[in-house]
N, C-alpha and C. Protein backbone atom coordinates (compact mmCIF):
# COMPACT_ATOMS: atom_id res chain seq x y z
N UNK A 1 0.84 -1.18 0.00
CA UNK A 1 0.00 0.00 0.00
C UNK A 1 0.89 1.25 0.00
N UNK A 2 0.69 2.37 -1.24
CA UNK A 2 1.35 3.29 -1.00
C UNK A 2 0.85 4.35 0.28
N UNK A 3 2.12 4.31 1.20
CA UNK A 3 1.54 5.44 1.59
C UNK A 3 1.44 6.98 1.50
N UNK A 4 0.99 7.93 2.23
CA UNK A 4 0.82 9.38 1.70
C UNK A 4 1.58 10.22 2.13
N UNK A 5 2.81 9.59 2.89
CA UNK A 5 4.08 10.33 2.63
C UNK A 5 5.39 10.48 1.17
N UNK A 6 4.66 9.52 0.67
CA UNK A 6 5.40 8.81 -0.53
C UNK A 6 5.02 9.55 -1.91
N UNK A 7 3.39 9.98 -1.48
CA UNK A 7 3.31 10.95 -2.37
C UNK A 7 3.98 11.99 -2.91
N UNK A 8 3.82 12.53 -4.26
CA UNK A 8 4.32 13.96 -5.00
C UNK A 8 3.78 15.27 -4.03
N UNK A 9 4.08 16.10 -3.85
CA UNK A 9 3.60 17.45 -3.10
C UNK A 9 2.37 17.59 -3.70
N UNK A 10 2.55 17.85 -5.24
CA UNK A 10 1.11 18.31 -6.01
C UNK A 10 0.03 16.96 -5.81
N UNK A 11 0.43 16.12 -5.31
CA UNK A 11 -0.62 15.12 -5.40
C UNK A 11 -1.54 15.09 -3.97
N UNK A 12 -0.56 15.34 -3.55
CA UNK A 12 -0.98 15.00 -1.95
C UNK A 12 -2.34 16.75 -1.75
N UNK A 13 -1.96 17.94 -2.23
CA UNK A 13 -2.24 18.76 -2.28
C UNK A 13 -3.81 18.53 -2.81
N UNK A 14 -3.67 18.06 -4.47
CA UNK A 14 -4.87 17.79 -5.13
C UNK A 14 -5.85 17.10 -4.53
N UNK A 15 -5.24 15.87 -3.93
CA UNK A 15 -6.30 14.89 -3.31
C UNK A 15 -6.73 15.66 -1.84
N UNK A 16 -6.01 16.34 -1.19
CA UNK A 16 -6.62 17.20 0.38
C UNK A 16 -7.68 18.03 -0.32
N UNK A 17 -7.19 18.71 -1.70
CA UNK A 17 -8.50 19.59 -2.07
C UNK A 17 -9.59 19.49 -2.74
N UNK A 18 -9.50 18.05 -3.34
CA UNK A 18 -10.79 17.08 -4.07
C UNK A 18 -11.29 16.41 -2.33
N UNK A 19 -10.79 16.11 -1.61
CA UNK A 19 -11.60 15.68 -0.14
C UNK A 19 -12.33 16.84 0.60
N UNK A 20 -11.68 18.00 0.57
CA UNK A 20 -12.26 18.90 1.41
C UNK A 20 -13.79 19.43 0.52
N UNK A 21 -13.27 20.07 -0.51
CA UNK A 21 -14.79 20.06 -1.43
C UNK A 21 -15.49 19.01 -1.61
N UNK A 22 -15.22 18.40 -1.59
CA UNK A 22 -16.47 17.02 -1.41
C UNK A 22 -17.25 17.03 -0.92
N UNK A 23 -16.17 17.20 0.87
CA UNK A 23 -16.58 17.40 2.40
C UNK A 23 -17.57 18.46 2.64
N UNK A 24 -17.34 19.42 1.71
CA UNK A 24 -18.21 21.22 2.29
C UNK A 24 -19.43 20.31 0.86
N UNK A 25 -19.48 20.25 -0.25
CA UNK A 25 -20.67 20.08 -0.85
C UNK A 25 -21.26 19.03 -0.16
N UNK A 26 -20.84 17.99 0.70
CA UNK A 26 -21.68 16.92 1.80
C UNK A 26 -22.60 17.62 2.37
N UNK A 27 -21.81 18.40 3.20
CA UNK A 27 -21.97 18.98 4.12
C UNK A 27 -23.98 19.51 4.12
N UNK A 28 -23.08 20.31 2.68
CA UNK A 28 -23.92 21.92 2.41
C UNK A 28 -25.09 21.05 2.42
N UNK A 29 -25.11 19.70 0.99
CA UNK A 29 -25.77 19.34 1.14
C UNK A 29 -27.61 18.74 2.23
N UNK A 30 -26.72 17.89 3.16
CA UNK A 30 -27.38 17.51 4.60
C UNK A 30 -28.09 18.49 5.66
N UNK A 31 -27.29 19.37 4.98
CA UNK A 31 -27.76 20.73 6.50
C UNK A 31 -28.15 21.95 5.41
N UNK A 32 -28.71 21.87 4.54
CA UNK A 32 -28.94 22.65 3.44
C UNK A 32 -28.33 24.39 3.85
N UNK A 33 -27.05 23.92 3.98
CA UNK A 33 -26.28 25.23 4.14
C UNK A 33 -26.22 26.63 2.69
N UNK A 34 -26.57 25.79 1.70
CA UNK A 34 -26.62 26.49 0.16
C UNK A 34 -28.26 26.53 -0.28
N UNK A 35 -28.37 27.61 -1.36
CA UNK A 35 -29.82 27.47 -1.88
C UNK A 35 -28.83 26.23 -3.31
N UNK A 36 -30.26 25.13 -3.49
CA UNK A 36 -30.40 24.18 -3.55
C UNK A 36 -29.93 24.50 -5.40
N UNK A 37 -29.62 25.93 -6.16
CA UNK A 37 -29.57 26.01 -7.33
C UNK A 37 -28.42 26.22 -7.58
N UNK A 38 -27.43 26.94 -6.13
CA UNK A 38 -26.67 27.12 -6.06
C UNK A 38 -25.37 25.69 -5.72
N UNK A 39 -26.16 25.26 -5.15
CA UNK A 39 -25.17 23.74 -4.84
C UNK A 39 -25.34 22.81 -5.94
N UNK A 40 -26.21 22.63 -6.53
CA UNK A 40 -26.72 22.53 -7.78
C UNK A 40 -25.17 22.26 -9.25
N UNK A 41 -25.55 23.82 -9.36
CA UNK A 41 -24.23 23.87 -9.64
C UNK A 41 -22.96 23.74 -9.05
N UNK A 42 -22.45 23.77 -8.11
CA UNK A 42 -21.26 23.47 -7.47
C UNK A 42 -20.77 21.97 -7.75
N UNK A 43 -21.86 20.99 -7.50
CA UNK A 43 -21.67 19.67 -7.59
C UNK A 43 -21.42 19.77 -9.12
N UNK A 44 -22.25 20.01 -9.97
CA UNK A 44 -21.90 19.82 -11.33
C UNK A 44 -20.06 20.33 -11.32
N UNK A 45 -19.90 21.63 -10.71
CA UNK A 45 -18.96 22.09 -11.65
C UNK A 45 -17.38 21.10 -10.70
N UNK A 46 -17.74 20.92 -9.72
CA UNK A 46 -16.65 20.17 -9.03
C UNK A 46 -16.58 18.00 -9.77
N UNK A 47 -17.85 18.01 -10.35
CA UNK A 47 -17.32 16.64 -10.88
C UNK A 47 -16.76 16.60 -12.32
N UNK A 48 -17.16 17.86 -12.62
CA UNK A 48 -15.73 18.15 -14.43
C UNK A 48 -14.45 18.46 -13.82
N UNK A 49 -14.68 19.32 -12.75
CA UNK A 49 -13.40 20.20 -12.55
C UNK A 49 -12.48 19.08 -11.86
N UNK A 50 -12.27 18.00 -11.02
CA UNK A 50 -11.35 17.18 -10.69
C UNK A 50 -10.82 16.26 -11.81
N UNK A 51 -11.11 15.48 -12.74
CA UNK A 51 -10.91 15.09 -13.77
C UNK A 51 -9.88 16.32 -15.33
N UNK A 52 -10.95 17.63 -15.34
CA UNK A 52 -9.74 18.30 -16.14
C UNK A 52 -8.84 18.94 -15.58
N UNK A 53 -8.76 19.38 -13.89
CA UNK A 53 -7.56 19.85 -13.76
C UNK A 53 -6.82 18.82 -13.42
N UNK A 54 -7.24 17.25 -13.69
CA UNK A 54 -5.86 16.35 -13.24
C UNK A 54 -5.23 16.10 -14.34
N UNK A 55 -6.56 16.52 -15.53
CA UNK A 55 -5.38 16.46 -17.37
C UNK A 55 -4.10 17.81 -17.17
N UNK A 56 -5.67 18.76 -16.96
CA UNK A 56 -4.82 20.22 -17.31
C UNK A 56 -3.39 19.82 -16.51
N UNK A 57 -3.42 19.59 -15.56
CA UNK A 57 -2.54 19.87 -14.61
C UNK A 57 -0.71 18.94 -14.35
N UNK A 58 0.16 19.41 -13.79
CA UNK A 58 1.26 18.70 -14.02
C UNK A 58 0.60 17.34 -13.02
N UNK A 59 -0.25 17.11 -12.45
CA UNK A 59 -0.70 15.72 -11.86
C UNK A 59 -0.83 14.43 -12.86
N UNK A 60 -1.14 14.77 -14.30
CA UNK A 60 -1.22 14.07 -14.83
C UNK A 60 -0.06 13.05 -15.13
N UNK A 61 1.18 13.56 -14.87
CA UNK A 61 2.59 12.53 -15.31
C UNK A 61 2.48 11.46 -14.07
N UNK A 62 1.91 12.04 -12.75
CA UNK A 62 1.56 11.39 -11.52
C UNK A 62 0.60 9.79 -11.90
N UNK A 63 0.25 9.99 -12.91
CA UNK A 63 -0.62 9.19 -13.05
C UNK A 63 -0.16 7.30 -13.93
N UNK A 64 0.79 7.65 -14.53
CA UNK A 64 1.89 6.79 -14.97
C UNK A 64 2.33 5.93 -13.90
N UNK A 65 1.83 6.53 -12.64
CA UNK A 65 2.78 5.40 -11.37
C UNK A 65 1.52 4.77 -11.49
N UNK A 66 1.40 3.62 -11.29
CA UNK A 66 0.21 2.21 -10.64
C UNK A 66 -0.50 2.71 -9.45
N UNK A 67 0.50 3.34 -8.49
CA UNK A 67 -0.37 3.34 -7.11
C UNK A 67 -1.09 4.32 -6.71
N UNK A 68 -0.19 5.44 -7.53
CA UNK A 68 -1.31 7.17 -7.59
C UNK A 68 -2.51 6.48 -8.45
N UNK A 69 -2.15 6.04 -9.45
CA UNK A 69 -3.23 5.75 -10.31
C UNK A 69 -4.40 4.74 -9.55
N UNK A 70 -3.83 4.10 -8.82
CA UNK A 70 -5.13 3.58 -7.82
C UNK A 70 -6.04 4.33 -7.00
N UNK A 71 -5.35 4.94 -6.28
CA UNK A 71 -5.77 5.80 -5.52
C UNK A 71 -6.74 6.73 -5.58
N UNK A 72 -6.95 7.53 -7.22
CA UNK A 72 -7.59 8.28 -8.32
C UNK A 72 -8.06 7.16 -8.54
N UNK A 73 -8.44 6.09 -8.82
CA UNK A 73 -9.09 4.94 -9.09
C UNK A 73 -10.33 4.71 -7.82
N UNK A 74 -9.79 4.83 -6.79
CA UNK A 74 -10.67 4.79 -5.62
C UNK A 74 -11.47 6.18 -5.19
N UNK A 75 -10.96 7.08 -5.57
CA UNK A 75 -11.77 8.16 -5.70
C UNK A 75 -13.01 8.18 -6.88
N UNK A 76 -12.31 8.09 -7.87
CA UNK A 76 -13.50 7.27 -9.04
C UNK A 76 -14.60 6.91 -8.98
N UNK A 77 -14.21 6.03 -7.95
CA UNK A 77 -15.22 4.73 -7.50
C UNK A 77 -16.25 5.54 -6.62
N UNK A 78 -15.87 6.35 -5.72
CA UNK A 78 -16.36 6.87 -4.86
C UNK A 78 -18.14 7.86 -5.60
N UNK A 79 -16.94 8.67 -6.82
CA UNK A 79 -18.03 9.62 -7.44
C UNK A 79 -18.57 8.57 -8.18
N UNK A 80 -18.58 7.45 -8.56
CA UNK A 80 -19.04 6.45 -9.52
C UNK A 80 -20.62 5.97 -8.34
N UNK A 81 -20.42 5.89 -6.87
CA UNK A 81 -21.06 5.05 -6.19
C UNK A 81 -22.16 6.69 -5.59
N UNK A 82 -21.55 7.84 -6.08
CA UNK A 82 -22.25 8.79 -5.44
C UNK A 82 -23.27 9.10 -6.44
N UNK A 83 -22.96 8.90 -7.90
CA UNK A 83 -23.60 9.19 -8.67
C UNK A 83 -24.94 8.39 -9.26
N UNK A 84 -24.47 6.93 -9.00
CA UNK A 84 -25.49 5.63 -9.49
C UNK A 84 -26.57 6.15 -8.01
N UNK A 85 -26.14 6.23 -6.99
CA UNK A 85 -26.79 6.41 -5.52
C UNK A 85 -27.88 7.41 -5.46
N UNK A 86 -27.44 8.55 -6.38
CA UNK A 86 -28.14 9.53 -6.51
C UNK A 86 -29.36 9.45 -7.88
N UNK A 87 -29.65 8.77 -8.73
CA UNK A 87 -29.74 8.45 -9.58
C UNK A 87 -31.45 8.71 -9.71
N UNK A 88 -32.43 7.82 -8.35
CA UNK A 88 -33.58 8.10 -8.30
C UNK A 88 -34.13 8.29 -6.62
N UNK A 89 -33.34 9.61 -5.87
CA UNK A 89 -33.77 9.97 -5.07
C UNK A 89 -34.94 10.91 -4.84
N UNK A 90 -35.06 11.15 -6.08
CA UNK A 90 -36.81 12.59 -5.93
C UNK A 90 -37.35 12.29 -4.31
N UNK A 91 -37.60 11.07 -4.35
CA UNK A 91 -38.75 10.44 -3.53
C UNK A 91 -38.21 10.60 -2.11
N UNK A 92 -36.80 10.46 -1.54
CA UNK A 92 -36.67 10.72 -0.57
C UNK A 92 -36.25 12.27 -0.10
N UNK A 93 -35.83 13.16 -0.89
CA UNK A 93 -35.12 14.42 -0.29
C UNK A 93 -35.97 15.35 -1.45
N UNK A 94 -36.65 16.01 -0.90
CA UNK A 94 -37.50 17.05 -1.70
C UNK A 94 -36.83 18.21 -2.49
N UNK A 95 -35.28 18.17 -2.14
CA UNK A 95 -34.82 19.13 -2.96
C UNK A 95 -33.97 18.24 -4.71
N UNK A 96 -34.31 17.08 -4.05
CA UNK A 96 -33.51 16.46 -5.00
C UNK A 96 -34.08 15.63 -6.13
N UNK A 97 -34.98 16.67 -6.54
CA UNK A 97 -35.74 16.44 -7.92
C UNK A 97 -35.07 15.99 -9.07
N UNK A 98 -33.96 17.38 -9.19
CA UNK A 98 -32.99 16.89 -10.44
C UNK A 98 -32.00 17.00 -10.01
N UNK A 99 -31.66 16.25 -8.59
CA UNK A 99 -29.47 15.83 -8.18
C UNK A 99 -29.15 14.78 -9.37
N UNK A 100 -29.84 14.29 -9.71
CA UNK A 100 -29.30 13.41 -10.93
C UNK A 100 -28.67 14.11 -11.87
N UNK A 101 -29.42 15.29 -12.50
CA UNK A 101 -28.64 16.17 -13.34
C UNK A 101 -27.27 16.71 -12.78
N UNK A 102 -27.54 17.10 -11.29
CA UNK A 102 -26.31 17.73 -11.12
C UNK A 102 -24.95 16.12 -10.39
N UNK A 103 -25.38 15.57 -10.12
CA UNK A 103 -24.45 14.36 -10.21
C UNK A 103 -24.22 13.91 -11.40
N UNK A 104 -24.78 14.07 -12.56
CA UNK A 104 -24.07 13.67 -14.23
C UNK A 104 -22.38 13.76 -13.96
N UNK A 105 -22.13 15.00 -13.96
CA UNK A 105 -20.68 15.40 -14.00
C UNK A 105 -19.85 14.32 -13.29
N UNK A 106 -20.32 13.71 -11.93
CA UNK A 106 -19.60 12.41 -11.37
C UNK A 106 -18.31 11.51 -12.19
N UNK A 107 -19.61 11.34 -13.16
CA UNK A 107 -19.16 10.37 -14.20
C UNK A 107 -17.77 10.27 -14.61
N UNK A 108 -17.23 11.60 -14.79
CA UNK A 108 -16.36 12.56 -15.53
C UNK A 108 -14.86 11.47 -15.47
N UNK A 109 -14.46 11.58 -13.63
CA UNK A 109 -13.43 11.01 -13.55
C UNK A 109 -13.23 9.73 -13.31
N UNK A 110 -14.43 8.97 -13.94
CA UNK A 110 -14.20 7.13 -13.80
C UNK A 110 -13.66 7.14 -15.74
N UNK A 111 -14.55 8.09 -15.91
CA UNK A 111 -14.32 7.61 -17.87
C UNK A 111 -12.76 8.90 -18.12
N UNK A 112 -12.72 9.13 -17.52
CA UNK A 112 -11.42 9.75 -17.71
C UNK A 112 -10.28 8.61 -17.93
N UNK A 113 -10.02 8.36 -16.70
CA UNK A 113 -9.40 7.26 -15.49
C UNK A 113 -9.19 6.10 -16.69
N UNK A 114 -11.27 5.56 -17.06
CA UNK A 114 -10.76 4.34 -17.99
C UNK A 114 -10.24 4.82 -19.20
N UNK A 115 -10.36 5.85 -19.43
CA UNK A 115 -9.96 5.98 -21.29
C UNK A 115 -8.16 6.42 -20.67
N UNK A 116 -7.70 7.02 -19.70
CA UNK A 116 -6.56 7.55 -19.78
C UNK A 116 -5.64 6.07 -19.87
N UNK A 117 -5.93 5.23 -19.25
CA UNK A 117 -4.66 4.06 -18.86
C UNK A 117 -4.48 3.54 -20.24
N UNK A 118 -5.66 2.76 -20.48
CA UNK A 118 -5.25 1.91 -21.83
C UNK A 118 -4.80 3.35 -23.08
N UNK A 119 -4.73 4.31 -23.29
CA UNK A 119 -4.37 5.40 -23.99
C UNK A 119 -2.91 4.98 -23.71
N UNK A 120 -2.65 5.46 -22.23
CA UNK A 120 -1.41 6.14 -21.80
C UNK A 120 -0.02 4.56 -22.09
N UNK A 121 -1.21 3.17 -21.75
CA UNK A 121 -0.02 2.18 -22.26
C UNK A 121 -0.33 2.03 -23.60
N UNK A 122 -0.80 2.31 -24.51
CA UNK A 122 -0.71 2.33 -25.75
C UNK A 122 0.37 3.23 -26.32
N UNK A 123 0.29 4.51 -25.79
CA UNK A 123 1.19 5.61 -25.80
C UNK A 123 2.89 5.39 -25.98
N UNK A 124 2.64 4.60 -24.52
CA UNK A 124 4.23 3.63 -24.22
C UNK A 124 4.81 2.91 -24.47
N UNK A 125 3.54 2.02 -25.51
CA UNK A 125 4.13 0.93 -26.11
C UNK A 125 4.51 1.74 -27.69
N UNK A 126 4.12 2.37 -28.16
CA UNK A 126 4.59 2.98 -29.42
C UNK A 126 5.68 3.73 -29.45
N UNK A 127 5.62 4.62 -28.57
CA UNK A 127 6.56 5.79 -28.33
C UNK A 127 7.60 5.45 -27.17
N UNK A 128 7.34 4.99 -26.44
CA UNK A 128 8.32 4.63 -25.55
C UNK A 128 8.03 5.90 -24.02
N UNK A 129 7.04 6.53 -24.33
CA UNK A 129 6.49 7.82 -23.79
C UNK A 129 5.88 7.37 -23.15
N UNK A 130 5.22 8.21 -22.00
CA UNK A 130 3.72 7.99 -21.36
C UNK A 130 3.03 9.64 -21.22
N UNK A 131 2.09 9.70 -21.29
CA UNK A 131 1.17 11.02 -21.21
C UNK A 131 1.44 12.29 -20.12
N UNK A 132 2.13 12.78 -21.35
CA UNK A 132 2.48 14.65 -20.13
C UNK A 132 1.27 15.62 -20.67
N UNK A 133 1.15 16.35 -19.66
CA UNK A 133 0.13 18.11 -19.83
C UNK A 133 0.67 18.90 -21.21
N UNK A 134 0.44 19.35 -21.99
CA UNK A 134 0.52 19.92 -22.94
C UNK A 134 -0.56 21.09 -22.70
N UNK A 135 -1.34 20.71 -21.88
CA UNK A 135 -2.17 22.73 -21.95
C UNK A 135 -1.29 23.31 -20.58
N UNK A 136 -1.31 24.74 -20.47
CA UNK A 136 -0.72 25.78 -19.81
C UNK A 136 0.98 25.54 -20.03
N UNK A 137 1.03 25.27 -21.34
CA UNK A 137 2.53 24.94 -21.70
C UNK A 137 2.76 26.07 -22.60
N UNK A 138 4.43 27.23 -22.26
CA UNK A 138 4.90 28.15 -22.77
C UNK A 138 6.11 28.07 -23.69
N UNK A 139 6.10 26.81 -23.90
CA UNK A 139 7.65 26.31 -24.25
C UNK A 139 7.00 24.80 -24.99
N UNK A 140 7.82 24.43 -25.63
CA UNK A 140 8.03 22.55 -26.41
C UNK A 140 8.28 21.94 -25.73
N UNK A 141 8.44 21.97 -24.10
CA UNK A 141 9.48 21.39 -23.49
C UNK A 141 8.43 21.24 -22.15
N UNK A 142 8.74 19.92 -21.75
CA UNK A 142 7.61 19.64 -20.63
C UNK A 142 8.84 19.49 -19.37
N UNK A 143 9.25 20.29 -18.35
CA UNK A 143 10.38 20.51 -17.26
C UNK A 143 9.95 18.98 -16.33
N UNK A 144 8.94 18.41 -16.27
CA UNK A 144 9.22 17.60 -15.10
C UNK A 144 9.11 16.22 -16.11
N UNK A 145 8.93 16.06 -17.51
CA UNK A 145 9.14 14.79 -17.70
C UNK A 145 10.55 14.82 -18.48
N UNK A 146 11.24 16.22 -18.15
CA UNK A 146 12.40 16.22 -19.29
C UNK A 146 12.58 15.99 -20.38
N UNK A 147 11.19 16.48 -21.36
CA UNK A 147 11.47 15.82 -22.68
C UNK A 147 10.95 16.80 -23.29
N UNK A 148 10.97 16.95 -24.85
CA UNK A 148 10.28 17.57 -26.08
C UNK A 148 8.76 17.28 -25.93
N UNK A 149 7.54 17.78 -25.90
CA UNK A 149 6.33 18.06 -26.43
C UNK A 149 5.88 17.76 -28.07
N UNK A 150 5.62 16.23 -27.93
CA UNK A 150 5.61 15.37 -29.14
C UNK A 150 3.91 15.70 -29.70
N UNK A 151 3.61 15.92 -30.94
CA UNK A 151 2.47 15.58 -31.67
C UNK A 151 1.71 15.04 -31.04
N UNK A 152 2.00 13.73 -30.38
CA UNK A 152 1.22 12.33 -29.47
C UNK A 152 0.87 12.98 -28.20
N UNK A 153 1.48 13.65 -27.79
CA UNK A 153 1.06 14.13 -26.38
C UNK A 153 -0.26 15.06 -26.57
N UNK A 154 -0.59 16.10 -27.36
CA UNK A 154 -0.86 16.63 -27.41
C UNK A 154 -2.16 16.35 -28.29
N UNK A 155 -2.42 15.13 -28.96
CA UNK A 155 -3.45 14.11 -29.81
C UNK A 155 -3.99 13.60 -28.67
N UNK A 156 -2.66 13.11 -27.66
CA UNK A 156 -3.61 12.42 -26.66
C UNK A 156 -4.40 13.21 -25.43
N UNK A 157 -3.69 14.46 -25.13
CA UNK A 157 -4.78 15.44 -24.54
C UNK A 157 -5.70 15.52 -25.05
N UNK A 158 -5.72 16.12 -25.93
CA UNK A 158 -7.33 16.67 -27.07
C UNK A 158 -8.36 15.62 -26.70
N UNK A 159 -7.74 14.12 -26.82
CA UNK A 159 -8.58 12.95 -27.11
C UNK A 159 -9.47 13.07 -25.19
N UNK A 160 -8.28 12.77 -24.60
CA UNK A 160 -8.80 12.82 -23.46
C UNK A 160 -9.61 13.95 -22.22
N UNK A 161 -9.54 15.15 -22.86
CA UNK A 161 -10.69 15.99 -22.73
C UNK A 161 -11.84 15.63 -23.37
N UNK A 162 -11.91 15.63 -24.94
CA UNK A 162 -12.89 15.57 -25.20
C UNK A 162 -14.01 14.61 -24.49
N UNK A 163 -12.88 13.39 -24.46
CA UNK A 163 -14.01 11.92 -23.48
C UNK A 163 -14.60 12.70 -22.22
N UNK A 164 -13.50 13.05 -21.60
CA UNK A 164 -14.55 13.80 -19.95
C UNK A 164 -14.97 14.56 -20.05
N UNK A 165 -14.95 16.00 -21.01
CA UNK A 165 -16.22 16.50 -20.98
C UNK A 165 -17.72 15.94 -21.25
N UNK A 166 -17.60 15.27 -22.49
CA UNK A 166 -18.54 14.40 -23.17
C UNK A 166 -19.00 13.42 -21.93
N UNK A 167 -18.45 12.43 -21.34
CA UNK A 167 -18.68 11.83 -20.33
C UNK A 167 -19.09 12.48 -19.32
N UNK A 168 -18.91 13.12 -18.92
CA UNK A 168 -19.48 13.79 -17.37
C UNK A 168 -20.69 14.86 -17.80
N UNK A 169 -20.75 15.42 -19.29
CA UNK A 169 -21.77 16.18 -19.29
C UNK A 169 -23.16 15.60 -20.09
N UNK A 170 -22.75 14.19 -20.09
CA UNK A 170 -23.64 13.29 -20.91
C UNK A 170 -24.27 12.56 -20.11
């Protein structure tokens, strides 16, 4: 079991701040701390937003290890089990007519997750590469995987946004 000292800084960071928002939209949720249009959206925009800022973001080379990649695997699971859960509650919570709509976005980072691996070893087996960030890039040059900013990297971003938006807003 990896543990979470072993972690990257940015990882350990990402995952405290995908738990804590979780934690406050729980929260808001249960104790209807938010108007219900307003949390509404929040949930939507927090189940795209963990999935593209782990593309956007230098977290993504993080993802090449097995055990980070589990870990984001178990989080997955989590929005995967929050989202099926939520699916046909009308009947019990009166505000939660359409949480289904706003749990869609859930989706986002299980079909991320599955489309990124088999991509990223396909990637590796051709190129000898595995999948770096190519957006918020000022330079050809990616500093933490030490390499040139190949065609492929940047085919395979495109590809893998497009799936999680499409996925989480579908």
């Amino acid at each position: 079991m990896l543990s979470l000292p072993k972690l990257p800084f940015r990882q350990k960071c990402y995952l405290s701040i995908t738990f804590l928002a979780g934690l406050f939209i729980f929260i808001s949720f249960y104790w209807t701390l938010l108007e219900w249009h307003n949390l509404r959206a929040i949930i939507f925009v927090y189940g795209m937003s963990v999935p593209i800022f782990l593309l956007a973001g230098e977290t993504v080379i993080d993802l090449n290890n097995q055990k980070i990649f589990k870990i984001w695997s178990l989080v997955a699971i989590i929005f995967l089990i929050v989202y099926l859960s939520t699916r046909n509650v009308g009947f019990v919570y009166e505000r939660a007519t359409d949480l289904n709509k706003a749990t869609t976005s859930l989706k986002a980072l299980p079909i991320f997750l599955i489309s990124y691996w088999p991509l990223n070893n396909f990637v590796k087996r051709k190129t000898g590469f595995y999948i770096i960030n190519t957006f918020r890039q000022s330079v050809s040059y990616n500093s933490i995987a030490k390499r040139k900013i190949k065609w492929f990297d940047i085919v395979t971003n495109l590809i893998l946004l497009i799936v999680t938006v499409l996925g989480g807003a579908l």
